[in-house]
Every structure is written in C-alpha cells, then in structure tokens.
PDB file of N, CA and C in Angstrom:
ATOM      1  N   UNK A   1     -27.361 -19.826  -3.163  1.00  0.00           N
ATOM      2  CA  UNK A   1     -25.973 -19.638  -3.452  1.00  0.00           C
ATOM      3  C   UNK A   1     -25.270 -18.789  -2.405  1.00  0.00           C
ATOM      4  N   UNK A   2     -25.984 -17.586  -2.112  1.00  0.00           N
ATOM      5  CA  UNK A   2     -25.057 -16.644  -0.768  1.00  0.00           C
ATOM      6  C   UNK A   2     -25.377 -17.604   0.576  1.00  0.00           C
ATOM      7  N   UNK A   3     -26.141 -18.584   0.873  1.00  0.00           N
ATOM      8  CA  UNK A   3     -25.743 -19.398   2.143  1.00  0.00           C
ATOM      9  C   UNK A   3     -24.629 -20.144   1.630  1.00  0.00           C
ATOM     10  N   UNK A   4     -24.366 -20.898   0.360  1.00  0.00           N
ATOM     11  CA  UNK A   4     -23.250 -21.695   0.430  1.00  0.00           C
ATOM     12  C   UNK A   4     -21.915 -21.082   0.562  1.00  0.00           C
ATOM     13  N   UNK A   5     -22.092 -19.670  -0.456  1.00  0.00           N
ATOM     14  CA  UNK A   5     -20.622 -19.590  -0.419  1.00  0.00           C
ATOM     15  C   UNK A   5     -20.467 -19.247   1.034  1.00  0.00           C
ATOM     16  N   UNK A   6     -20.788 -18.569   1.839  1.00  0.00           N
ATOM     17  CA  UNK A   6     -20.319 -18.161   3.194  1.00  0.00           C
ATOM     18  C   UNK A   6     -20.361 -19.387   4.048  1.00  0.00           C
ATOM     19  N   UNK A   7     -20.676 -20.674   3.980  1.00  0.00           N
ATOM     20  CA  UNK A   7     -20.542 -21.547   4.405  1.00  0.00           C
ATOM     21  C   UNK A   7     -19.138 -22.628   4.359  1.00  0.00           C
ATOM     22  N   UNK A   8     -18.952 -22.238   2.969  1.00  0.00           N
ATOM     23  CA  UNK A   8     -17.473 -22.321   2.343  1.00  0.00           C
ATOM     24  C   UNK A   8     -16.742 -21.485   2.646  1.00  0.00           C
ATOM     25  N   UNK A   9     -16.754 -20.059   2.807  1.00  0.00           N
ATOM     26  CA  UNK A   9     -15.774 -19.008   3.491  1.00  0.00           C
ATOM     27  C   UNK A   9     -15.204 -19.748   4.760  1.00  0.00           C
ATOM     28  N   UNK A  10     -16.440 -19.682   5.686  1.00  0.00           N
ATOM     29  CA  UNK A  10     -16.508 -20.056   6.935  1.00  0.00           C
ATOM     30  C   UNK A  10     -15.320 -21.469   7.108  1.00  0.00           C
ATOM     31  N   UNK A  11     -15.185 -22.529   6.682  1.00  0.00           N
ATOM     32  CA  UNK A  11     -15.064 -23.367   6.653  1.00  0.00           C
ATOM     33  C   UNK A  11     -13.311 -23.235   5.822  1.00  0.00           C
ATOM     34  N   UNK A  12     -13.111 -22.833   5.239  1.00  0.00           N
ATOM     35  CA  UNK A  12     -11.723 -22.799   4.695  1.00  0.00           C
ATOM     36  C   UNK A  12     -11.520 -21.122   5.578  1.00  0.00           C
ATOM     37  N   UNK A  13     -11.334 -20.693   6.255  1.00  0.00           N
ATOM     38  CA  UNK A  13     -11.338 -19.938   7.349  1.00  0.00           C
ATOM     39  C   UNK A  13     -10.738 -20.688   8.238  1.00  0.00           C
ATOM     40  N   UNK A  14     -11.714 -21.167   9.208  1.00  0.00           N
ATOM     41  CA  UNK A  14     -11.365 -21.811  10.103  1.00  0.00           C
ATOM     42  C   UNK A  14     -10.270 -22.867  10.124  1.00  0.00           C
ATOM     43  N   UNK A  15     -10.510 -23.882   9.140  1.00  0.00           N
ATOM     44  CA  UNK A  15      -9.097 -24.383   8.750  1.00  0.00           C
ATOM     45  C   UNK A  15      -7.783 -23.940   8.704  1.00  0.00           C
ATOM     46  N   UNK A  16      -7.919 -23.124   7.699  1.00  0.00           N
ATOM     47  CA  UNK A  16      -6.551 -21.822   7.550  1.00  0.00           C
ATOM     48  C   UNK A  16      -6.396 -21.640   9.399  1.00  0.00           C
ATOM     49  N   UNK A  17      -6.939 -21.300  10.105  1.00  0.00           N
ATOM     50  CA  UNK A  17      -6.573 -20.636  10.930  1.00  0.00           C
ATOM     51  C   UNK A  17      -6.165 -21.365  11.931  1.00  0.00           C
ATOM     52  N   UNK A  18      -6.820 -22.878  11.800  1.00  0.00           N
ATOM     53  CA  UNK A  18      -6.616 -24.558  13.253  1.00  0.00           C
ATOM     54  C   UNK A  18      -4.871 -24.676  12.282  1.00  0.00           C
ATOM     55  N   UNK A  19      -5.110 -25.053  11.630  1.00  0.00           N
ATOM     56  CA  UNK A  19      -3.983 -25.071  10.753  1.00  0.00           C
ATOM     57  C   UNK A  19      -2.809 -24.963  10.881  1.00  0.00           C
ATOM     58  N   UNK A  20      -2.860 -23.262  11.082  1.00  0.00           N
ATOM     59  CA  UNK A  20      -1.776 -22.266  11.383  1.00  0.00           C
ATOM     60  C   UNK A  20      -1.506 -22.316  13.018  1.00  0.00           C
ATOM     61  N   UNK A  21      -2.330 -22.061  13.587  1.00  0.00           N
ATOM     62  CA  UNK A  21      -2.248 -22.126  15.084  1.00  0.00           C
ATOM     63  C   UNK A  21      -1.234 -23.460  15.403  1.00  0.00           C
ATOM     64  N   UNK A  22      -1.617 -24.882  14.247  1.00  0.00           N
ATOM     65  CA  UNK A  22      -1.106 -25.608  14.816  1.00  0.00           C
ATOM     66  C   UNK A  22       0.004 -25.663  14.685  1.00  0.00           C
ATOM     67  N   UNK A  23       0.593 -25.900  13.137  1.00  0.00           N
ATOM     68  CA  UNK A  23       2.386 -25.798  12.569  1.00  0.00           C
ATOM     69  C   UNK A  23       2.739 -24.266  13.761  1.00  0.00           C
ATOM     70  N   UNK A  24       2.829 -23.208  14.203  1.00  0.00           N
ATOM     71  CA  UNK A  24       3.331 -22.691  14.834  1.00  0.00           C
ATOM     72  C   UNK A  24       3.215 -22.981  16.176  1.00  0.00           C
ATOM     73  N   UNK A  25       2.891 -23.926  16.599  1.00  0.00           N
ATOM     74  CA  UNK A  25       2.561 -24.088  17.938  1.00  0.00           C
ATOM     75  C   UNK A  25       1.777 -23.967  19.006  1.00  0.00           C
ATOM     76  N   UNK A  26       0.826 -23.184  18.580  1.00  0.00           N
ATOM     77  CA  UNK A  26       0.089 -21.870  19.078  1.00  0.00           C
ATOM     78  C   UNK A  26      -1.408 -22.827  20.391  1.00  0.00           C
ATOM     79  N   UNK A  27      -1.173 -22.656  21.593  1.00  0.00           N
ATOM     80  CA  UNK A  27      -2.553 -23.751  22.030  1.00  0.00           C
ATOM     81  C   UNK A  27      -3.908 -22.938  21.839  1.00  0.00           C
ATOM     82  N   UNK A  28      -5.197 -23.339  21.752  1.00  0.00           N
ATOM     83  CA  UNK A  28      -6.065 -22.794  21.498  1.00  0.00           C
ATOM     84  C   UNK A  28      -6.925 -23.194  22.549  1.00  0.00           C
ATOM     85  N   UNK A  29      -8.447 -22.712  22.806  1.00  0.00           N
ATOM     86  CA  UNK A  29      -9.422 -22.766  23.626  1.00  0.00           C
ATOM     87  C   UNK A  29     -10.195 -22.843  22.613  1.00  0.00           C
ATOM     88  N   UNK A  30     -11.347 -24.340  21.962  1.00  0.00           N
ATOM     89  CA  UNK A  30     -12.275 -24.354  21.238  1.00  0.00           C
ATOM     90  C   UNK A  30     -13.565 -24.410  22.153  1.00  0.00           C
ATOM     91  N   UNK A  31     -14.860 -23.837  20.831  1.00  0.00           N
ATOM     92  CA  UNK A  31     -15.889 -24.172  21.601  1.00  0.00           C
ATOM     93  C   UNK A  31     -16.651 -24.993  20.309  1.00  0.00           C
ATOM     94  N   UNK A  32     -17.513 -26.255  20.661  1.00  0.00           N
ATOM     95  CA  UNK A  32     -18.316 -26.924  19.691  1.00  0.00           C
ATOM     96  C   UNK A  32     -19.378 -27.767  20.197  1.00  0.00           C
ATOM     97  N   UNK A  33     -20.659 -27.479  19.496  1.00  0.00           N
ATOM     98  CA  UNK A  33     -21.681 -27.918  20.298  1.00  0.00           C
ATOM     99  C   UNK A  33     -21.919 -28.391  21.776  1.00  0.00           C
ATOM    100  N   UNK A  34     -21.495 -26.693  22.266  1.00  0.00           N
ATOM    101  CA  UNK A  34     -21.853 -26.944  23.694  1.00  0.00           C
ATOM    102  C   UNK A  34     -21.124 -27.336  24.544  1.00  0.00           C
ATOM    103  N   UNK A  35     -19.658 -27.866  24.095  1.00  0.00           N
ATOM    104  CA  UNK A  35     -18.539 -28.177  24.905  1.00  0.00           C
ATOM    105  C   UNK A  35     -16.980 -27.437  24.378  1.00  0.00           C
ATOM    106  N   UNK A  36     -16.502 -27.318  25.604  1.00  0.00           N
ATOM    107  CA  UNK A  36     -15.542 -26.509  25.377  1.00  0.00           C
ATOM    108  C   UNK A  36     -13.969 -27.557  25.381  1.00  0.00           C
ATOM    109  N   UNK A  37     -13.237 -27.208  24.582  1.00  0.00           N
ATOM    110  CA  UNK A  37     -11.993 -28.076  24.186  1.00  0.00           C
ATOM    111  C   UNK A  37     -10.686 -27.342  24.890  1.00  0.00           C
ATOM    112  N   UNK A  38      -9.376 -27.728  25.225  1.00  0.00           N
ATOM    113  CA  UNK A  38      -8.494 -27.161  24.834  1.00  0.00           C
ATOM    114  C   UNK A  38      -7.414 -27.755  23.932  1.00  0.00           C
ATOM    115  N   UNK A  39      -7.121 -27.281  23.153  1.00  0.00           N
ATOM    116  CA  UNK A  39      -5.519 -27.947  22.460  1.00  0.00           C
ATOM    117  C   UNK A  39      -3.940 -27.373  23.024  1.00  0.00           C
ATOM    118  N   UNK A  40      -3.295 -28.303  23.289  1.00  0.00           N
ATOM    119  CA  UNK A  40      -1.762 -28.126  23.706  1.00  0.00           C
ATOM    120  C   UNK A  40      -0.717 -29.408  23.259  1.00  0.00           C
ATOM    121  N   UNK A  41       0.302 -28.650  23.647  1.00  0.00           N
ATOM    122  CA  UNK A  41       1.252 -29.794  23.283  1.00  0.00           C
ATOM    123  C   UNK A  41       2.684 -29.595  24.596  1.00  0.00           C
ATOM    124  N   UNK A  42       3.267 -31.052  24.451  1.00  0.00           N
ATOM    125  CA  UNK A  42       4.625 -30.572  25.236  1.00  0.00           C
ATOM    126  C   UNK A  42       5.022 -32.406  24.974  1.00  0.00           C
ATOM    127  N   UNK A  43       6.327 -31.527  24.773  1.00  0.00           N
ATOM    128  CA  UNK A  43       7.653 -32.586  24.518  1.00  0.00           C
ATOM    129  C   UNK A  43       7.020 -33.333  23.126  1.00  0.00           C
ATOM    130  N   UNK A  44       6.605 -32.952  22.027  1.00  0.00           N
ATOM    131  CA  UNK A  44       6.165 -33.108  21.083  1.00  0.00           C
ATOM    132  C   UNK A  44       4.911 -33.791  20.544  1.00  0.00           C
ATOM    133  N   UNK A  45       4.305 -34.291  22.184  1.00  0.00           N
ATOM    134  CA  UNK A  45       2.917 -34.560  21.779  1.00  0.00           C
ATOM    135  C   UNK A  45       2.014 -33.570  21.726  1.00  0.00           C
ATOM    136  N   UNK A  46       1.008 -33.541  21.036  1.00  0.00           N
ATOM    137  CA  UNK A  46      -0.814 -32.703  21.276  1.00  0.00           C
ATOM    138  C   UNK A  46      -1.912 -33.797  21.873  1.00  0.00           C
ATOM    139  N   UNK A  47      -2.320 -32.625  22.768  1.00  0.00           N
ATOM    140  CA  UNK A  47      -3.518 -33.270  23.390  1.00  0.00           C
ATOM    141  C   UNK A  47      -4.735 -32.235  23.054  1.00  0.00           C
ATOM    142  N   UNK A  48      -6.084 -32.738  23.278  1.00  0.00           N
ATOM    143  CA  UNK A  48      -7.205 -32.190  22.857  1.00  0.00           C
ATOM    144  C   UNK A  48      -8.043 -32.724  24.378  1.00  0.00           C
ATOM    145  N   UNK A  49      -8.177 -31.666  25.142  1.00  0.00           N
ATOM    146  CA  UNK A  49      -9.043 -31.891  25.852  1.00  0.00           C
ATOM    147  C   UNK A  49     -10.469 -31.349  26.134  1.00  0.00           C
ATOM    148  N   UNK A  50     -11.417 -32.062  26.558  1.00  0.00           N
ATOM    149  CA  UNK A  50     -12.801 -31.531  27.061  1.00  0.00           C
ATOM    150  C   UNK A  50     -12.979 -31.577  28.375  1.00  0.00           C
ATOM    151  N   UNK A  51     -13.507 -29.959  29.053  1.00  0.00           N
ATOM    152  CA  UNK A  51     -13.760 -29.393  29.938  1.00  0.00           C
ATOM    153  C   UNK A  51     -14.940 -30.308  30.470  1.00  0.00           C
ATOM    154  N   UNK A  52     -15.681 -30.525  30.101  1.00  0.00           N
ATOM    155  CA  UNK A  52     -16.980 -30.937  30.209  1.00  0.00           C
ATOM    156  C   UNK A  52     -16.723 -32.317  30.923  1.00  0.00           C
ATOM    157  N   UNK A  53     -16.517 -33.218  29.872  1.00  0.00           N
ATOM    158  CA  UNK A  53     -16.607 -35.078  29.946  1.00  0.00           C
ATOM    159  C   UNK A  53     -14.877 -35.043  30.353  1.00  0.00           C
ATOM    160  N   UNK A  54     -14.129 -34.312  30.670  1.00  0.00           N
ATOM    161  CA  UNK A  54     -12.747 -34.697  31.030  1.00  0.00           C
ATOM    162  C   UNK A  54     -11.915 -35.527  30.644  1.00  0.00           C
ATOM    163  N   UNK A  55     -12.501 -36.127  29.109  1.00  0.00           N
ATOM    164  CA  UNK A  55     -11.677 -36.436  28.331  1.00  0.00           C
ATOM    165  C   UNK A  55     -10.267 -36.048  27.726  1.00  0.00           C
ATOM    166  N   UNK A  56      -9.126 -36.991  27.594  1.00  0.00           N
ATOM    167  CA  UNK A  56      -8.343 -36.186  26.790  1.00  0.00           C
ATOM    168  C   UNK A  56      -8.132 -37.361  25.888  1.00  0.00           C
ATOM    169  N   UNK A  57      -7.607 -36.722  24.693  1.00  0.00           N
ATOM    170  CA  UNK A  57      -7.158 -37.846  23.406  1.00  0.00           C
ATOM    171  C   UNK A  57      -5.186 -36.875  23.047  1.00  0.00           C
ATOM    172  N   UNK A  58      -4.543 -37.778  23.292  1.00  0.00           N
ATOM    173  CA  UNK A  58      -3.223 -37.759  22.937  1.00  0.00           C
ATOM    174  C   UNK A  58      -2.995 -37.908  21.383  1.00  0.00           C
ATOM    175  N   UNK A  59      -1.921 -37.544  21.285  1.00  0.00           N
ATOM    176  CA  UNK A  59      -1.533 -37.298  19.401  1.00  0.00           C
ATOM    177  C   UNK A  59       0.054 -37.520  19.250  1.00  0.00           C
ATOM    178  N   UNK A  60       0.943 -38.097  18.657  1.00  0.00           N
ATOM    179  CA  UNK A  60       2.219 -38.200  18.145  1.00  0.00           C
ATOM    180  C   UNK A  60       2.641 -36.392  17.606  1.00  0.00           C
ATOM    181  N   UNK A  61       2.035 -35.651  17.112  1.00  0.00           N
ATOM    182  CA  UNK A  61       1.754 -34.581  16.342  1.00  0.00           C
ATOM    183  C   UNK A  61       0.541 -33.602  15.991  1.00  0.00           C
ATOM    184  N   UNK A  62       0.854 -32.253  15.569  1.00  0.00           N
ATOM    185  CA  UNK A  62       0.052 -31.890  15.070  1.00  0.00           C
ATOM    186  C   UNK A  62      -1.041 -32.430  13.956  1.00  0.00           C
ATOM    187  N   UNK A  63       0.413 -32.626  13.303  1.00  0.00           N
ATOM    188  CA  UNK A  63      -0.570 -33.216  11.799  1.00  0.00           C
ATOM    189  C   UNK A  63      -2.015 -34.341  12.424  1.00  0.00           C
ATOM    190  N   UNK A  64      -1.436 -35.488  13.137  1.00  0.00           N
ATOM    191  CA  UNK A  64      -2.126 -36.551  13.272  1.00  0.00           C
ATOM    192  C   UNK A  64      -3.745 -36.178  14.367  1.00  0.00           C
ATOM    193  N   UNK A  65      -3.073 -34.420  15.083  1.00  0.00           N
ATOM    194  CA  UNK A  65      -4.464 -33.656  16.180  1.00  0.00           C
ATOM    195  C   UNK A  65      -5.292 -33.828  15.160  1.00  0.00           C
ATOM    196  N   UNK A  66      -4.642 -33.108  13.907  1.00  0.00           N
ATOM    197  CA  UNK A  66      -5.435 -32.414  13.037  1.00  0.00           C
ATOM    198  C   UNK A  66      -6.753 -33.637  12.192  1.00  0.00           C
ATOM    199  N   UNK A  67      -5.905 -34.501  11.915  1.00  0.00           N
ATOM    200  CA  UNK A  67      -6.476 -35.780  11.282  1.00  0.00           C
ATOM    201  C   UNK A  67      -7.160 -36.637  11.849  1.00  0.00           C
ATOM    202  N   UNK A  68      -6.811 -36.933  13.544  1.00  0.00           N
ATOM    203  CA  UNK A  68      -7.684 -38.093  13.986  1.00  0.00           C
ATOM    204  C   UNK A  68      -8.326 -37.293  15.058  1.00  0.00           C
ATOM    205  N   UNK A  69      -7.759 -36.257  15.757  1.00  0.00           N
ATOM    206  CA  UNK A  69      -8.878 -35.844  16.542  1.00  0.00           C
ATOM    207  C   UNK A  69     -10.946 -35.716  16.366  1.00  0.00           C
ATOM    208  N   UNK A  70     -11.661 -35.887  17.612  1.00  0.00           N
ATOM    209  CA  UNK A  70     -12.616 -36.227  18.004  1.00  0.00           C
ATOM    210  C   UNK A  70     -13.469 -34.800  18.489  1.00  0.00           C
ATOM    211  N   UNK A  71     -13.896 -34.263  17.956  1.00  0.00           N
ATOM    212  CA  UNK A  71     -15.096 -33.532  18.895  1.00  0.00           C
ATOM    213  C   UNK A  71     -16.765 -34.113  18.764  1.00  0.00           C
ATOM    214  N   UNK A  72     -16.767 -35.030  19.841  1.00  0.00           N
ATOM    215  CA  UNK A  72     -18.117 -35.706  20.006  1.00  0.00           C
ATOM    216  C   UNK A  72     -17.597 -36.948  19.903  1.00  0.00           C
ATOM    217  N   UNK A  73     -18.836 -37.373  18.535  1.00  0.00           N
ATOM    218  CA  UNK A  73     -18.807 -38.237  17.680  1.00  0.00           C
ATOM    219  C   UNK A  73     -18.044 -38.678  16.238  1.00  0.00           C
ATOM    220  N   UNK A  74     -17.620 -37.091  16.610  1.00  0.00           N
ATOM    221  CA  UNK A  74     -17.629 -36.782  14.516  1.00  0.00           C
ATOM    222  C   UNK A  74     -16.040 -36.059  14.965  1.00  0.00           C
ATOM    223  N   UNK A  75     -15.073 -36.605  13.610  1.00  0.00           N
ATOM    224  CA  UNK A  75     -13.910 -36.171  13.706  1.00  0.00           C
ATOM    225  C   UNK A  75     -14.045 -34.767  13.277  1.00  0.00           C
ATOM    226  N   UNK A  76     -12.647 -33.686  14.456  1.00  0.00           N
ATOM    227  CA  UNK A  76     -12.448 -32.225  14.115  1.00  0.00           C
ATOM    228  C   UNK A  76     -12.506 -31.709  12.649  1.00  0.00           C
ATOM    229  N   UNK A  77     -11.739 -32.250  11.987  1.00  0.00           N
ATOM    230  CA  UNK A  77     -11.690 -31.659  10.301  1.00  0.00           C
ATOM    231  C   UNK A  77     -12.826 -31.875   9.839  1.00  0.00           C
ATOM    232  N   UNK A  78     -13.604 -32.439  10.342  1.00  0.00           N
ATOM    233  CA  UNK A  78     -15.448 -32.791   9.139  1.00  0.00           C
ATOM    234  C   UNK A  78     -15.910 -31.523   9.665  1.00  0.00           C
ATOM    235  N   UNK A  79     -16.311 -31.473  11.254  1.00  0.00           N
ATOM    236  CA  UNK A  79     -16.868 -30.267  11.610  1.00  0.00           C
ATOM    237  C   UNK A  79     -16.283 -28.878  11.460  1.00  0.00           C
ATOM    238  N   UNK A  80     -15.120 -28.578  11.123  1.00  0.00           N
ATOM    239  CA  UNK A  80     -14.063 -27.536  11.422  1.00  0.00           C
ATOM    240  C   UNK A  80     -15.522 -26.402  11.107  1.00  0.00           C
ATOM    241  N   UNK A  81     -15.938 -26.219  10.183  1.00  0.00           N
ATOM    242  CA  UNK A  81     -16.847 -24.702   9.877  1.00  0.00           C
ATOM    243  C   UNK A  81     -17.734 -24.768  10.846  1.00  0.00           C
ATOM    244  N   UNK A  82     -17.502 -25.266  11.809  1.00  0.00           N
ATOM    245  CA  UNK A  82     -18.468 -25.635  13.316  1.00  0.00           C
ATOM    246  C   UNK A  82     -17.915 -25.004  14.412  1.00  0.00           C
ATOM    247  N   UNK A  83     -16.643 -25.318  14.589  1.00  0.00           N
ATOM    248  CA  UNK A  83     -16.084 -24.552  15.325  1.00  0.00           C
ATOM    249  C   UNK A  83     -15.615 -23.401  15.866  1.00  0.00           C
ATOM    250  N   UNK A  84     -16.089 -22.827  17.036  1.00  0.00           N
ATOM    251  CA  UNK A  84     -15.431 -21.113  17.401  1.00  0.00           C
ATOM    252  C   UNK A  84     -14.260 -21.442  18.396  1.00  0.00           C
ATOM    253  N   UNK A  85     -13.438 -20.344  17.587  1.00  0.00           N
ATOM    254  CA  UNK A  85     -12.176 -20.512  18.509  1.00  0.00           C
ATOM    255  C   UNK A  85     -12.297 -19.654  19.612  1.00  0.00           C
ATOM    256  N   UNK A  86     -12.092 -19.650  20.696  1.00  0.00           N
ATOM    257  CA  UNK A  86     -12.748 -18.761  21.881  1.00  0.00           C
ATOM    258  C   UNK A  86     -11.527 -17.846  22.024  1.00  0.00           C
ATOM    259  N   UNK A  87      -9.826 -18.388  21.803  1.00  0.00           N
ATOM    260  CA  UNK A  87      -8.783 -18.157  22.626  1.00  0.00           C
ATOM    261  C   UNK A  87      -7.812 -18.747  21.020  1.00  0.00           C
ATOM    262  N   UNK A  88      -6.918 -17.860  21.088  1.00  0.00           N
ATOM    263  CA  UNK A  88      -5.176 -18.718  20.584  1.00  0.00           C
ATOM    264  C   UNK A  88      -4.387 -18.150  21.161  1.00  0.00           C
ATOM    265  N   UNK A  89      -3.482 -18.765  22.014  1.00  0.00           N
ATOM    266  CA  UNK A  89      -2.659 -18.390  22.517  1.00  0.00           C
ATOM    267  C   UNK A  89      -1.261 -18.697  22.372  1.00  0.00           C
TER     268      UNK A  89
END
C-alpha cells in the first residue's frame, strides 16, 4: 500500500504541474527514459522536441501536446509519473 500511494502522489503531481506549466504557457525541459525533451510554443502552436533522435511533433494546442503527444513509444499522459521535469521556464 505505501508503494502505491506514493506512486499515485507522484503521478497526480506531475500532472498538476505539465498541466499548469501548460495553460500558463510556461516551456519546460523534460527528461524520460534516457532522453531529454523540450516543450514550447509560438504563434499558438506546441512543439515537443527530442534532443537525442531530433524529432519534433507539432500540436494545434496545449490541450491536444497534452493528449497526443509521444515520449518513445507510449503517449506523454500514460507515462506522466515517469517523467522529471529538469527546467520550467
């Protein structure tokens, strides 16, 4: 039971916080299994990029970063209690 709940902390945490960063605008520096992300936006799109594979994936919106974005294989919101935010800026 004390691994789950802090697994659940962890995880509605991090959310709360991709979340917030995003409705305010805020770009971030992620890190997740081993590769490092950045999130930004301008002229009302978000992009999600990787340092690594030099990928980027474009977005209409936050909302839609939040929903269809990619880290890996596996979409951002499944992994979110995975993620360290390195940076919000």
């Amino acid at each position: 039971g004390y691994m789950a709940f802090w697994n659940e902390w962890k995880r509605r945490y991090n959310e709360g916080l991709m979340q917030l960063s995003l409705e305010t605008g805020r770009e971030m520096e992620l890190f997740h299994d081993g590769l490092h992300y950045f999130v930004s936006h301008k002229n009302g799109q978000w992009s999600l990029y990787c340092e690594e594979s030099k990928e980027m994936q474009i977005f209409p919106g936050w909302k839609a970063l939040y929903k269809n974005a990619r880290l890996g294989e596996r979409l951002l919101r499944d992994v979110i209690s995975d993620v360290v935010f390195d940076d919000i800026l």
